[in-house]
C-alpha atoms as a PDB file:
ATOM      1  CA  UNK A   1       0.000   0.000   0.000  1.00  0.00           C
ATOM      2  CA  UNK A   2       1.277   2.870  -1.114  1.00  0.00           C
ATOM      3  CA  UNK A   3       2.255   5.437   1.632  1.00  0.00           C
ATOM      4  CA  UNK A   4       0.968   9.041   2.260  1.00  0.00           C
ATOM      5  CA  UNK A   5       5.070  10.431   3.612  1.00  0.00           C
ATOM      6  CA  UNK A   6       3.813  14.239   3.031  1.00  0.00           C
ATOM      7  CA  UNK A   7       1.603  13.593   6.175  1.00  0.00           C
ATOM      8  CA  UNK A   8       2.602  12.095   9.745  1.00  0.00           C
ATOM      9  CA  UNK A   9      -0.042  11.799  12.223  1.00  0.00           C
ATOM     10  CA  UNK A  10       0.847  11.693  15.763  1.00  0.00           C
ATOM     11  CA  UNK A  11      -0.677   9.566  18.241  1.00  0.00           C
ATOM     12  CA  UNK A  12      -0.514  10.770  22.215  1.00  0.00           C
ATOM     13  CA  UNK A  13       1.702   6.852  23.669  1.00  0.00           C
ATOM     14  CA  UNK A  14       1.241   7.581  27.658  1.00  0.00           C
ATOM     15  CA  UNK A  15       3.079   5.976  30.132  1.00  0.00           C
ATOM     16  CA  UNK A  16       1.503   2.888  31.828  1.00  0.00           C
ATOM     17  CA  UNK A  17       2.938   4.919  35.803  1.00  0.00           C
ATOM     18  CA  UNK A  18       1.838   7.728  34.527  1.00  0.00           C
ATOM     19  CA  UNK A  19      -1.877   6.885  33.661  1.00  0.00           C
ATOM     20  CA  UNK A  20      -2.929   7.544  37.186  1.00  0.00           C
ATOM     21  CA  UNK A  21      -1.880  11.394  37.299  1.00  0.00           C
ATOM     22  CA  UNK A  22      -3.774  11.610  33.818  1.00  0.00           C
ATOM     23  CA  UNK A  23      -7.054  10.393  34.565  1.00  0.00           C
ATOM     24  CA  UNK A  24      -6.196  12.989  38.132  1.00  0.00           C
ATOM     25  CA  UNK A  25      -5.871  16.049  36.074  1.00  0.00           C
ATOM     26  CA  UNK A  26      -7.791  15.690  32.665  1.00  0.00           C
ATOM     27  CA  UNK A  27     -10.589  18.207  32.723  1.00  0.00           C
ATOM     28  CA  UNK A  28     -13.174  15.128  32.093  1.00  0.00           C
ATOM     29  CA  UNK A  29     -11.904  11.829  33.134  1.00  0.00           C
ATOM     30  CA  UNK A  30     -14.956  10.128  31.233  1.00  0.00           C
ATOM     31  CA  UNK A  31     -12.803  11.044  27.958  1.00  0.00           C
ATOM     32  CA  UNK A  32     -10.327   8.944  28.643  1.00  0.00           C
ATOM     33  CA  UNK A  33     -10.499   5.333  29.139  1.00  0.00           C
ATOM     34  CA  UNK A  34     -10.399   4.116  32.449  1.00  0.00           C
ATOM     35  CA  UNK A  35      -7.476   1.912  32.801  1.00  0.00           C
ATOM     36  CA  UNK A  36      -3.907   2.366  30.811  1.00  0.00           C
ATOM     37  CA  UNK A  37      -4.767  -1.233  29.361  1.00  0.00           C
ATOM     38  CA  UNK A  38      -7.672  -0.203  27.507  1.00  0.00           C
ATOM     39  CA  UNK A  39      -5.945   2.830  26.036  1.00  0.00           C
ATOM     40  CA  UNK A  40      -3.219   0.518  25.184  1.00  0.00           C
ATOM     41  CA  UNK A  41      -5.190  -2.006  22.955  1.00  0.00           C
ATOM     42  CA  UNK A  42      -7.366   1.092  21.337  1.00  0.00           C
ATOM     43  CA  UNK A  43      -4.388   2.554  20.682  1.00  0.00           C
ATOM     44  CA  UNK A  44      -2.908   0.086  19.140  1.00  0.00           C
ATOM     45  CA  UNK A  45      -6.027  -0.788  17.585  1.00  0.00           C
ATOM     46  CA  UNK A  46      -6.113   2.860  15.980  1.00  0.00           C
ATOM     47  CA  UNK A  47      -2.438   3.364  14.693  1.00  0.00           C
ATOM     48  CA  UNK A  48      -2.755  -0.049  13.232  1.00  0.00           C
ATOM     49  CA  UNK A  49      -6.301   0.966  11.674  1.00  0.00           C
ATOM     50  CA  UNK A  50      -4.350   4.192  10.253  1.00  0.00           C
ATOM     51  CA  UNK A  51      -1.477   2.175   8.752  1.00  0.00           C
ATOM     52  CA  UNK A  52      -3.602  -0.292   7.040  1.00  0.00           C
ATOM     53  CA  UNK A  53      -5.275   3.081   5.521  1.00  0.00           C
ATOM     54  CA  UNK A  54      -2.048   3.899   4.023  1.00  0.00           C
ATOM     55  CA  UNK A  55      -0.960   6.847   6.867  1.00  0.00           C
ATOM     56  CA  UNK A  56       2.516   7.712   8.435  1.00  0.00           C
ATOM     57  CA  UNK A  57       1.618   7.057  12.015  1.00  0.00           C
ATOM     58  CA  UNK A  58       4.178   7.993  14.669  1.00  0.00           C
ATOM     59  CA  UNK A  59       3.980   7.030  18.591  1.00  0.00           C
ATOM     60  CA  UNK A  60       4.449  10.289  20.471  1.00  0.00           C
ATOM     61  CA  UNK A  61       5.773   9.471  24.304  1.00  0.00           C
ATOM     62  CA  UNK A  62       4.004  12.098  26.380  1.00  0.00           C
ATOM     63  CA  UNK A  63       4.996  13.007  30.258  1.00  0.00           C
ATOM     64  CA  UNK A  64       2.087  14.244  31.983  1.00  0.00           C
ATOM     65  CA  UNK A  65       4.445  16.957  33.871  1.00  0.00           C
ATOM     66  CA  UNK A  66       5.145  18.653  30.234  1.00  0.00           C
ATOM     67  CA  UNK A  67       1.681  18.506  29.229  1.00  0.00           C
ATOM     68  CA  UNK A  68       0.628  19.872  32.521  1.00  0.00           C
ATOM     69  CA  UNK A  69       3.528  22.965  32.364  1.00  0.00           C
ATOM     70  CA  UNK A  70       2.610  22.812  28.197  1.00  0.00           C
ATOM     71  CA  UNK A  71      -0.976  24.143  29.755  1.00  0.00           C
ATOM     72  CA  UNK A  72       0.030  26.034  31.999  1.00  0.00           C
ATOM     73  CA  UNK A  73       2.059  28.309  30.251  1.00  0.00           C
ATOM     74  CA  UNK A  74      -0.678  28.784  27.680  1.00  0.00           C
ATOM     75  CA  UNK A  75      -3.467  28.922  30.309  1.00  0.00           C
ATOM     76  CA  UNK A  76      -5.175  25.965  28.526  1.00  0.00           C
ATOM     77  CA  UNK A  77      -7.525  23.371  30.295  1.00  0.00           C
ATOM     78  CA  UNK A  78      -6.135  19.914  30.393  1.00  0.00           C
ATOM     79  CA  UNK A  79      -8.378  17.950  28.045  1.00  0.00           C
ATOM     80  CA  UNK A  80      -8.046  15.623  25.152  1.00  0.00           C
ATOM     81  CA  UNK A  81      -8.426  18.407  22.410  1.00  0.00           C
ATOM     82  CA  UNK A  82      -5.194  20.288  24.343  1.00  0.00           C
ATOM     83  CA  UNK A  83      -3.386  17.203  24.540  1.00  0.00           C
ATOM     84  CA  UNK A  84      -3.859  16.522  20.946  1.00  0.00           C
ATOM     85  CA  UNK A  85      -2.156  20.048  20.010  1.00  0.00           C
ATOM     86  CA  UNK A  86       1.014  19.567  22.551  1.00  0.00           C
ATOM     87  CA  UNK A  87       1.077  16.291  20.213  1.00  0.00           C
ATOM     88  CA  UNK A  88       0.958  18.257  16.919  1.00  0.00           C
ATOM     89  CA  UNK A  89       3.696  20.592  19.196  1.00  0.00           C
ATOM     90  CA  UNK A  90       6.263  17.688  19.749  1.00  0.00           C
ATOM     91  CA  UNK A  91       5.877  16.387  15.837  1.00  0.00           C
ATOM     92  CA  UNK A  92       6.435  19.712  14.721  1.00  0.00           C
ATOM     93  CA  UNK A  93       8.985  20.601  17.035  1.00  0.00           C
ATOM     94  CA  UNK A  94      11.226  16.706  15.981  1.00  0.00           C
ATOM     95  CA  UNK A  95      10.618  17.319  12.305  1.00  0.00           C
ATOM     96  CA  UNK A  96      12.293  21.515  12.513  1.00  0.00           C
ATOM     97  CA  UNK A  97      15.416  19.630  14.112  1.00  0.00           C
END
């Protein structure tokens, strides 16, 4: 299948200790899934969805501290749509380097 490289979407990868202090300081818990297990296995479920669909998928490691100081410093509320832009941050911020 031929590949889409003009366009990289990033997908939000958490870390399974850190799962915990996300679901503490998300605006709306309910938007996230409720244990790191089931994010795992619909997130693996997506990016694999979104390869078979020809896409450039790329894992983004987030740490909850930068998201929350990422927020902070922007005076932005901790939800999935803010998380999604500090993701569209980091890819954009690797690919300038």
């Amino acid at each position: 299948m031929k590949r889409n490289s003009d366009k990289v979407i990033g997908i939000a990868w958490y870390k399974k200790e850190q799962w915990f202090i996300l679901r503490q300081v998300i605006e709306n818990p309910n938007d996230i899934e409720n244990t790191y297990e089931e994010w795992l296995n619909n997130a693996i479920n997506l990016r694999k969805t979104l390869i078979d669909s020809g896409l450039t998928v790329e894992e983004v490691e987030i740490d909850i501290q930068d998201v929350i100081s990422w927020c902070k410093k922007d005076n932005k509320t901790i939800n999935s749509k803010n998380i999604t832009e500090y993701v569209v941050f980091k890819l954009m911020k690797k690919n300038a380097n």
